[in-house]
Protein backbone atom coordinates (compact mmCIF):
# COMPACT_ATOMS: atom_id res chain seq x y z
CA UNK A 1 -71.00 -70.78 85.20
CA UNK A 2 -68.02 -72.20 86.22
CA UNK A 3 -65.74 -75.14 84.59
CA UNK A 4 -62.64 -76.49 86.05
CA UNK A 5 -60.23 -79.19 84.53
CA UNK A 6 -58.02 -81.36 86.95
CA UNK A 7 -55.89 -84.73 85.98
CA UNK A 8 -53.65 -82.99 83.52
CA UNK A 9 -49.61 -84.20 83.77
CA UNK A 10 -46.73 -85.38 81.93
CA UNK A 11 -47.20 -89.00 80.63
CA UNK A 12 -44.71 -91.21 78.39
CA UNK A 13 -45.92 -92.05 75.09
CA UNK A 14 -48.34 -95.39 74.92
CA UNK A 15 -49.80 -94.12 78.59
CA UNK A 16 -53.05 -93.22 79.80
CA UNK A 17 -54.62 -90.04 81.26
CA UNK A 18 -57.95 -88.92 83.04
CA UNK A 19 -59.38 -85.78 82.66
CA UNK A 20 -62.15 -84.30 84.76
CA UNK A 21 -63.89 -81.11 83.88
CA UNK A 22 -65.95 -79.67 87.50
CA UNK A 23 -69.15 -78.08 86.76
CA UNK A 24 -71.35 -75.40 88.73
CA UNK A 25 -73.77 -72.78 88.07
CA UNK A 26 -75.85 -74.51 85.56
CA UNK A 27 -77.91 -76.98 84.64
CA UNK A 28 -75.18 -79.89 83.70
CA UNK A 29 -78.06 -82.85 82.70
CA UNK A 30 -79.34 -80.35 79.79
CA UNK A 31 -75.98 -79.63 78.15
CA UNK A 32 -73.90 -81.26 75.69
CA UNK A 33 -70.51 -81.11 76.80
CA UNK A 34 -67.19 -80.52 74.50
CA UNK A 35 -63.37 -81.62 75.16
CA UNK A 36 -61.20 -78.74 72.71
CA UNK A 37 -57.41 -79.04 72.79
CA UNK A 38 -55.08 -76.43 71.67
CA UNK A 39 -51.65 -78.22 70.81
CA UNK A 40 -48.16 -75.36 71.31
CA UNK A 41 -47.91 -72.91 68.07
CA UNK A 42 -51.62 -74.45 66.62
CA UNK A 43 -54.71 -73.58 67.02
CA UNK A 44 -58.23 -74.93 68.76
CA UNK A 45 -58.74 -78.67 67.78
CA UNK A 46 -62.18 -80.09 68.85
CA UNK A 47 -61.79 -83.68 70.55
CA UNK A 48 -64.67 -84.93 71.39
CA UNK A 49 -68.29 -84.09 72.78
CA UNK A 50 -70.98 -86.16 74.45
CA UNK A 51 -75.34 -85.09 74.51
CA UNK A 52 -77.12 -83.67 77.77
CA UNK A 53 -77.54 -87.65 79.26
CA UNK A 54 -74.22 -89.07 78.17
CA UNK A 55 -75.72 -91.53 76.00
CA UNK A 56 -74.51 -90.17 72.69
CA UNK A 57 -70.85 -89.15 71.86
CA UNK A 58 -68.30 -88.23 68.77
CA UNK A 59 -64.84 -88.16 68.49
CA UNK A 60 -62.51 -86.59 66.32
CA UNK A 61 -60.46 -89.10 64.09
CA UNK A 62 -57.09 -88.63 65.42
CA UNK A 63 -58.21 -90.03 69.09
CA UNK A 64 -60.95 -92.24 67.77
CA UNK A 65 -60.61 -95.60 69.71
CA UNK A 66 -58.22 -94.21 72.00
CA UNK A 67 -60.00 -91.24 73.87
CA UNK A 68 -63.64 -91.53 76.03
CA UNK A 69 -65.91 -88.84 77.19
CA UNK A 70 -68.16 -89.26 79.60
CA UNK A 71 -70.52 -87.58 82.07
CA UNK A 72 -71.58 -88.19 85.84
CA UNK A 73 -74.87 -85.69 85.25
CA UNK A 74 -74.84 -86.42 89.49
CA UNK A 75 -71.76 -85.18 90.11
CA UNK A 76 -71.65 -82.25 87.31
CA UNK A 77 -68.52 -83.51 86.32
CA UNK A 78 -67.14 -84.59 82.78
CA UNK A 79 -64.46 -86.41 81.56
CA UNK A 80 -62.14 -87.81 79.21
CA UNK A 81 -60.09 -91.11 79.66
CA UNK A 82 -57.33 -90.79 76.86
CA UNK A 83 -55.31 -93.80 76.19
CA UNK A 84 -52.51 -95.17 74.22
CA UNK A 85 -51.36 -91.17 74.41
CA UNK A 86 -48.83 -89.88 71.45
CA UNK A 87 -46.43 -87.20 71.64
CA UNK A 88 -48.93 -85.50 69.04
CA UNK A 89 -51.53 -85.25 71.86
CA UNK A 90 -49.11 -82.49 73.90
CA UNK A 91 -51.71 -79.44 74.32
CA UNK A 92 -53.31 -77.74 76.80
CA UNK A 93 -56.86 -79.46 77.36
CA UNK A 94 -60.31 -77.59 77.56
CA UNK A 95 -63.65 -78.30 78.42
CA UNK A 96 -66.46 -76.39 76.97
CA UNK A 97 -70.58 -75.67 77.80
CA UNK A 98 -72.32 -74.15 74.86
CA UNK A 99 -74.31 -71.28 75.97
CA UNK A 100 -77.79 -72.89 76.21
CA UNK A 101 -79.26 -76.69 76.71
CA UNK A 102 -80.57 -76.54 72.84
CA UNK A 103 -77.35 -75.87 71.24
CA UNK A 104 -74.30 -78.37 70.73
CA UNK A 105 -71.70 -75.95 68.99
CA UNK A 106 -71.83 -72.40 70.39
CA UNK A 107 -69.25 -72.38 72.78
CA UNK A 108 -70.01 -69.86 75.77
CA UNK A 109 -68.04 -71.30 78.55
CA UNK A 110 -64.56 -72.17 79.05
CA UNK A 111 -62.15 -74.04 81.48
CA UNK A 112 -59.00 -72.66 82.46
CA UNK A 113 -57.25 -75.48 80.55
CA UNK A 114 -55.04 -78.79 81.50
CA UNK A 115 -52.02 -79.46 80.28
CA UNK A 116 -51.08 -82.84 78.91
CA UNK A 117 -47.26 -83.49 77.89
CA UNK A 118 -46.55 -86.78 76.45
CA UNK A 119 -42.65 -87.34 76.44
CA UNK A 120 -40.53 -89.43 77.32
């Protein structure tokens, strides 16, 4: 299994970001999918997830409205289309698989990580 983030970059406050999370070596269409962000000095914050075919999703509060997850189950890929970015949203982005197609929460696999400044 193998997850790779791309898109992450400095952007001013009130701007707008794309994430993409690469999948391979499993079956994408069966998993739920997680965005987890880990802001500097705090800990793990969950974002945002999305079910096996993309038609369900949640969001944490703080990006509720301004964040979207999505999947292309063709392409394995995920993402996450932030908008209307504040300084508070500076971390380093993950994606996560849980470690089979039944569960939602039990994180197995990890991306390397993306970071996202937002400064001015």
């Amino acid at each position: 299994v193998q997850l790779v983030e791309s898109g992450g970059g400095l952007v001013q406050p009130g701007g707008s970001l794309r994430l993409s999370c690469a999948a391979s070596g499993f079956t994408f269409s069966r998993y739920y999918m997680t965005w987890v962000r880990q802001a500097p000095g705090k800990g793990l914050e969950w974002v945002s997830d999305i079910n096996s075919s993309g038609g369900a999703s949640s969001y944490a509060d703080s990006v509720k409205g301004r964040f979207t997850i999505s999947k292309d189950n063709a392409k394995y890929t995920l993402y996450l289309q932030m908008s209307s970015l504040k300084p508070d949203a500076t971390a380093l982005y993950y994606c996560a698989a849980p470690v089979d197609g039944s569960s939602r929460w039990k994180f197995a696999y990890w991306g390397q990580g993306a970071q996202v400044p937002v400064y001015s």
